[in-house]
N, C-alpha and C. Protein backbone atom coordinates (compact mmCIF):
# COMPACT_ATOMS: atom_id res chain seq x y z
N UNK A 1 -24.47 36.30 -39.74
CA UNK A 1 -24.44 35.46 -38.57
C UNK A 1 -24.69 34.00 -38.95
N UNK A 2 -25.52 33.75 -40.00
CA UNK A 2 -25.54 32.19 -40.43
C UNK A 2 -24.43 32.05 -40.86
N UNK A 3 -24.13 32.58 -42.01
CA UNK A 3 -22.66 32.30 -42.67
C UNK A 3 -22.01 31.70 -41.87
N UNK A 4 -21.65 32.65 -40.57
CA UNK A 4 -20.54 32.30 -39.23
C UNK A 4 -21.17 30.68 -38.80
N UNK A 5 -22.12 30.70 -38.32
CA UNK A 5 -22.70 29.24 -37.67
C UNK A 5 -22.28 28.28 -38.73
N UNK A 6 -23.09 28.41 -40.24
CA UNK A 6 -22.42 27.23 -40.90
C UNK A 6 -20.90 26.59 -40.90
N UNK A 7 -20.26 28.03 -41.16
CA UNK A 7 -18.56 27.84 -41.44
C UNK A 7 -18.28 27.08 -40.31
N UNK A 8 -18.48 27.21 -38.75
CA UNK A 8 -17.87 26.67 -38.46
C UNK A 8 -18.32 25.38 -37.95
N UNK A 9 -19.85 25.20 -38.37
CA UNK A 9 -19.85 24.03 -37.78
C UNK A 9 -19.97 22.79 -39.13
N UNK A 10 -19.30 23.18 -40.15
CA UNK A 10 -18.53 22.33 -41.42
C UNK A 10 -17.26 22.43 -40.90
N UNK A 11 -16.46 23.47 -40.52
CA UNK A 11 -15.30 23.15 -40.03
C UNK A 11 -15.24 22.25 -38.50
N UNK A 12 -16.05 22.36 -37.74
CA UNK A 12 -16.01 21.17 -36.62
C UNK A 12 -16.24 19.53 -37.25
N UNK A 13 -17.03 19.41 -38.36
CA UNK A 13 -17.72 18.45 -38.78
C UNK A 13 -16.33 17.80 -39.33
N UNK A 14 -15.70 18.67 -40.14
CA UNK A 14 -14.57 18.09 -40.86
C UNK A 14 -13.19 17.72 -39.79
N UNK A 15 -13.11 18.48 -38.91
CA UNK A 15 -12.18 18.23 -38.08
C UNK A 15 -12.76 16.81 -37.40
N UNK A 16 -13.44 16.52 -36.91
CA UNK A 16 -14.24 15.51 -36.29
C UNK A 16 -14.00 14.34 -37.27
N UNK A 17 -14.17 14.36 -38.43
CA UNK A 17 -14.17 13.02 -39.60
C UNK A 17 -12.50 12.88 -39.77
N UNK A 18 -11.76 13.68 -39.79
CA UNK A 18 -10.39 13.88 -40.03
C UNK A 18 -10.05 13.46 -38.91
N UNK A 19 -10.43 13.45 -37.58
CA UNK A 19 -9.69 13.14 -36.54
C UNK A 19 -10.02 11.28 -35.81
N UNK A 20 -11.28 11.01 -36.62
CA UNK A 20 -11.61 9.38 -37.09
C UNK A 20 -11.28 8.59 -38.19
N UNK A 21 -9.71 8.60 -38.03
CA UNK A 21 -9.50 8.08 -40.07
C UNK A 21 -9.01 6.82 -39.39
N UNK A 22 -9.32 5.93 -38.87
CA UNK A 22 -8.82 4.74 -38.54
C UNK A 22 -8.00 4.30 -37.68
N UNK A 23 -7.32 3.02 -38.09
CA UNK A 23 -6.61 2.92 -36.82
C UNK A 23 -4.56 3.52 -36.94
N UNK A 24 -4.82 3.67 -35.86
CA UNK A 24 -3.35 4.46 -35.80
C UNK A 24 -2.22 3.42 -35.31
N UNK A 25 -1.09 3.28 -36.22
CA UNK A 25 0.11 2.73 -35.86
C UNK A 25 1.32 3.48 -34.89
N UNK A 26 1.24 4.96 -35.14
CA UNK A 26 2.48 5.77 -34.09
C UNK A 26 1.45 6.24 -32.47
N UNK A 27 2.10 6.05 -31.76
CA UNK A 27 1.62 6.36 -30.36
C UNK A 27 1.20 7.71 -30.54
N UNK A 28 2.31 8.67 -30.79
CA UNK A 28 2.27 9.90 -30.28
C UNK A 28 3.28 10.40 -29.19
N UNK A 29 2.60 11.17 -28.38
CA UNK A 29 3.63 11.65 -27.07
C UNK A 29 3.19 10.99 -25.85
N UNK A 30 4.17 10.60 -25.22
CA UNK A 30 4.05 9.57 -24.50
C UNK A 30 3.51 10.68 -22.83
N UNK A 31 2.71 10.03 -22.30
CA UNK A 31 2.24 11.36 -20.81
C UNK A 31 3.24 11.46 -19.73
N UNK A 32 3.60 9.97 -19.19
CA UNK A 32 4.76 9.73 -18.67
C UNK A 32 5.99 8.49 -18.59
N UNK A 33 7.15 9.24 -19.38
CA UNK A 33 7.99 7.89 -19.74
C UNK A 33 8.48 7.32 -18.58
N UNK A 34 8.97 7.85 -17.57
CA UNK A 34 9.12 7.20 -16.17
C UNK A 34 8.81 6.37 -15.80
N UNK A 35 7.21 6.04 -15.82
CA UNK A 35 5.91 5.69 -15.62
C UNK A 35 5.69 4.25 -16.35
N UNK A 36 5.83 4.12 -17.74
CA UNK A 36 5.23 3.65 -18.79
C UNK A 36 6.28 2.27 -18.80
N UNK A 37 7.88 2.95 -18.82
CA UNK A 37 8.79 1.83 -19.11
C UNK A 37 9.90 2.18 -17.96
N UNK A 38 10.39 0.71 -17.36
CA UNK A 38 10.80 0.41 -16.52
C UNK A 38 12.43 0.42 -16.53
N UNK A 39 13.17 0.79 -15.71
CA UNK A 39 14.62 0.80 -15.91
C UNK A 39 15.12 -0.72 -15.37
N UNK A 40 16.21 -0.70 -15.88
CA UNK A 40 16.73 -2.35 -15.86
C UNK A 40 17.24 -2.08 -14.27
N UNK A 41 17.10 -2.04 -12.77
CA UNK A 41 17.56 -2.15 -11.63
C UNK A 41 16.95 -2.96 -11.15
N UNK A 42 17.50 -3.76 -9.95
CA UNK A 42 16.96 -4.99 -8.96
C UNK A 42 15.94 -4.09 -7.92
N UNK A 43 15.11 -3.76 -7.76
CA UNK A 43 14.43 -3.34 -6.15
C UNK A 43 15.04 -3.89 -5.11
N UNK A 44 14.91 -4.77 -4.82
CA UNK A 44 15.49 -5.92 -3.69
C UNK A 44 16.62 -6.27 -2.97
N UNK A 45 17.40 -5.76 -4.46
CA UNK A 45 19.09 -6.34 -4.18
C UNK A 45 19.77 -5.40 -2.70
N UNK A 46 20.51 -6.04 -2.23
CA UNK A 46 21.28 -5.74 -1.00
C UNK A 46 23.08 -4.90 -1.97
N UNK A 47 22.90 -3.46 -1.40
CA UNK A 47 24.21 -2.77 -1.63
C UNK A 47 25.27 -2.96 -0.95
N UNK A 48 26.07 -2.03 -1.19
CA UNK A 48 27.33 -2.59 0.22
C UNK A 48 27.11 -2.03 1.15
N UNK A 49 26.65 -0.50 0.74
CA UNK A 49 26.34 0.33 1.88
C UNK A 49 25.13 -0.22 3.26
N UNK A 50 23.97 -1.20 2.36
CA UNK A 50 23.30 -2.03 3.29
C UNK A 50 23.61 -2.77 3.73
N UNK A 51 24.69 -3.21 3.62
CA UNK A 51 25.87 -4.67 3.99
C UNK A 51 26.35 -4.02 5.38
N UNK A 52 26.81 -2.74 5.10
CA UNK A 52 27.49 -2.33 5.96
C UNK A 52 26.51 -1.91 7.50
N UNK A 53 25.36 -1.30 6.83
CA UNK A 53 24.75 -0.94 7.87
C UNK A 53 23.71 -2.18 8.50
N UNK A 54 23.02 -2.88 8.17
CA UNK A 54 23.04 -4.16 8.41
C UNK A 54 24.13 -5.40 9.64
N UNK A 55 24.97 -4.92 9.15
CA UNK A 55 26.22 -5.44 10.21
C UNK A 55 26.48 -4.29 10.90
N UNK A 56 26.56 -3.65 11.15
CA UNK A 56 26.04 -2.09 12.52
C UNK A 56 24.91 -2.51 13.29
N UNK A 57 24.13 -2.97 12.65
CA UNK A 57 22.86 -3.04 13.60
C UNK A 57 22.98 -4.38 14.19
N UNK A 58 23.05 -5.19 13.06
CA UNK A 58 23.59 -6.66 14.21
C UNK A 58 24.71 -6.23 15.01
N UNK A 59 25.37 -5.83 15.09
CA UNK A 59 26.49 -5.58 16.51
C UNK A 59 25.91 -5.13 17.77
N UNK A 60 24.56 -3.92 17.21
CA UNK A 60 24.48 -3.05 18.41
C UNK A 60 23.07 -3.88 18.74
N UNK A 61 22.19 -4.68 18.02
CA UNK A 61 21.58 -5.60 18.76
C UNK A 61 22.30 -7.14 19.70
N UNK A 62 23.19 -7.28 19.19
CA UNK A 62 24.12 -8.38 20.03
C UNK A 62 24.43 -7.64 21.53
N UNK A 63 24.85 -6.12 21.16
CA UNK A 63 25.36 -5.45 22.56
C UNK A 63 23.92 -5.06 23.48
N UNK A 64 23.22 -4.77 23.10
CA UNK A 64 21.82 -4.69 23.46
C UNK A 64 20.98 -6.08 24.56
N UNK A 65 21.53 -6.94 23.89
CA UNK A 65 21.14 -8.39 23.91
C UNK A 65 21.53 -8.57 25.33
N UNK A 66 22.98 -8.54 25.44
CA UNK A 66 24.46 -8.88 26.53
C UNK A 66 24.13 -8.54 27.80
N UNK A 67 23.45 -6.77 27.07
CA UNK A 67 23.46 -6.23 28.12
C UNK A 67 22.27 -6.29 28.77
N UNK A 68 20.92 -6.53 28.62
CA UNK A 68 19.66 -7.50 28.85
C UNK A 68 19.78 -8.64 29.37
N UNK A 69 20.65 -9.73 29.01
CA UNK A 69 21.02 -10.94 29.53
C UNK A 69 21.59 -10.38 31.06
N UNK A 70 22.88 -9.70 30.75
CA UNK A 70 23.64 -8.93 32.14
C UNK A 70 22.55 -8.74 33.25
N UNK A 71 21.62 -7.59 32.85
CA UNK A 71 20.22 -7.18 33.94
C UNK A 71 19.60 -8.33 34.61
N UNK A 72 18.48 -9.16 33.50
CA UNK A 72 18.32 -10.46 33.95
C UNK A 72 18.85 -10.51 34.71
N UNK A 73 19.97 -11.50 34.75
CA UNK A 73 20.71 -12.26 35.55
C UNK A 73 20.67 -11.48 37.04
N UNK A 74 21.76 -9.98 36.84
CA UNK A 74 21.50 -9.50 38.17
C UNK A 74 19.78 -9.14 39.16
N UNK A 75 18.99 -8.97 38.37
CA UNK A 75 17.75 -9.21 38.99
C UNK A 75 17.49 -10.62 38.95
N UNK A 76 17.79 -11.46 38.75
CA UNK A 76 17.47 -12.76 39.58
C UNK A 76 18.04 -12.89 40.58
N UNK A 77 19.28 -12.53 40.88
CA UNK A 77 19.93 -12.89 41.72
C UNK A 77 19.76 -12.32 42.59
N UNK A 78 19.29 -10.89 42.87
CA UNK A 78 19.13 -9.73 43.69
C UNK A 78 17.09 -10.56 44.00
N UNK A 79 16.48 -11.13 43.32
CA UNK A 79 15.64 -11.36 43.65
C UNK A 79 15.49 -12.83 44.67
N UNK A 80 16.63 -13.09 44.55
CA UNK A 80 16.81 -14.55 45.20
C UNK A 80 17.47 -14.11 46.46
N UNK A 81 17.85 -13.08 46.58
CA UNK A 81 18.36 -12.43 48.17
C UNK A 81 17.14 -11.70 48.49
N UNK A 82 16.61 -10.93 48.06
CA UNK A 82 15.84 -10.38 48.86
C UNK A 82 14.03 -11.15 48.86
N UNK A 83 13.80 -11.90 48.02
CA UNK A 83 12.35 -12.56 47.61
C UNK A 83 11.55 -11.64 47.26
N UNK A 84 11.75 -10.76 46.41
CA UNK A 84 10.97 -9.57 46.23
C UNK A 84 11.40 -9.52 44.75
N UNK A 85 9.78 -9.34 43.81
CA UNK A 85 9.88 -9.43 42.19
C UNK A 85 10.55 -8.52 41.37
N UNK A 86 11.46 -8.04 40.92
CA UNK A 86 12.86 -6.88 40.14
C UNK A 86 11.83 -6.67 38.82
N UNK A 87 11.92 -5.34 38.79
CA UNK A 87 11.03 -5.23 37.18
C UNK A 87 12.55 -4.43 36.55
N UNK A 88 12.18 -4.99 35.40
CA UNK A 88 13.92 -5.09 34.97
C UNK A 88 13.61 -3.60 33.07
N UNK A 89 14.15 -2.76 33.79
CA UNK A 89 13.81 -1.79 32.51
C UNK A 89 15.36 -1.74 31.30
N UNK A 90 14.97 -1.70 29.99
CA UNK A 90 15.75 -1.68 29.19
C UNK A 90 16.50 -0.43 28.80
């Protein structure tokens, strides 16, 4: 049973000094390359497909708009005949 205790704790001792030999030039295995180094793409940049949908949404906020302006108007006018305040829902 000593035998066993010594052996291995000369073999921990040596693994331990062997695994402090200075300084190291190769990395090794990298944990995550994804992570670590960056791909050459813009974040930011505008596609076509965002071009496209972008100009969809400005249209259907312009029609949105028209048709808000449209309401307005007819509740003012309906409020100027009858003198009574129009709550105007979108």
């Amino acid at each position: 049973m000593k035998k066993i205790t010594i052996l291995s704790l000369s073999i921990a001792v040596v693994l331990l000094v062997a695994s402090c030999d200075g300084i190291r030039r190769k990395p090794g295995r990298v944990y995550m390359p994804d992570m670590a180094y960056s791909r050459a793409y813009e974040t930011y940049s505008v596609t076509d497909s965002m071009k496209e949908a972008l100009e969809k949404k400005m249209k259907e906020l312009e029609e949105q708009k028209l048709e808000l302006k449209k309401k307005t108007e007819q509740a003012e006018a309906k409020k100027k005949e009858d003198g009574k305040p129009v709550v105007i829902t979108a």
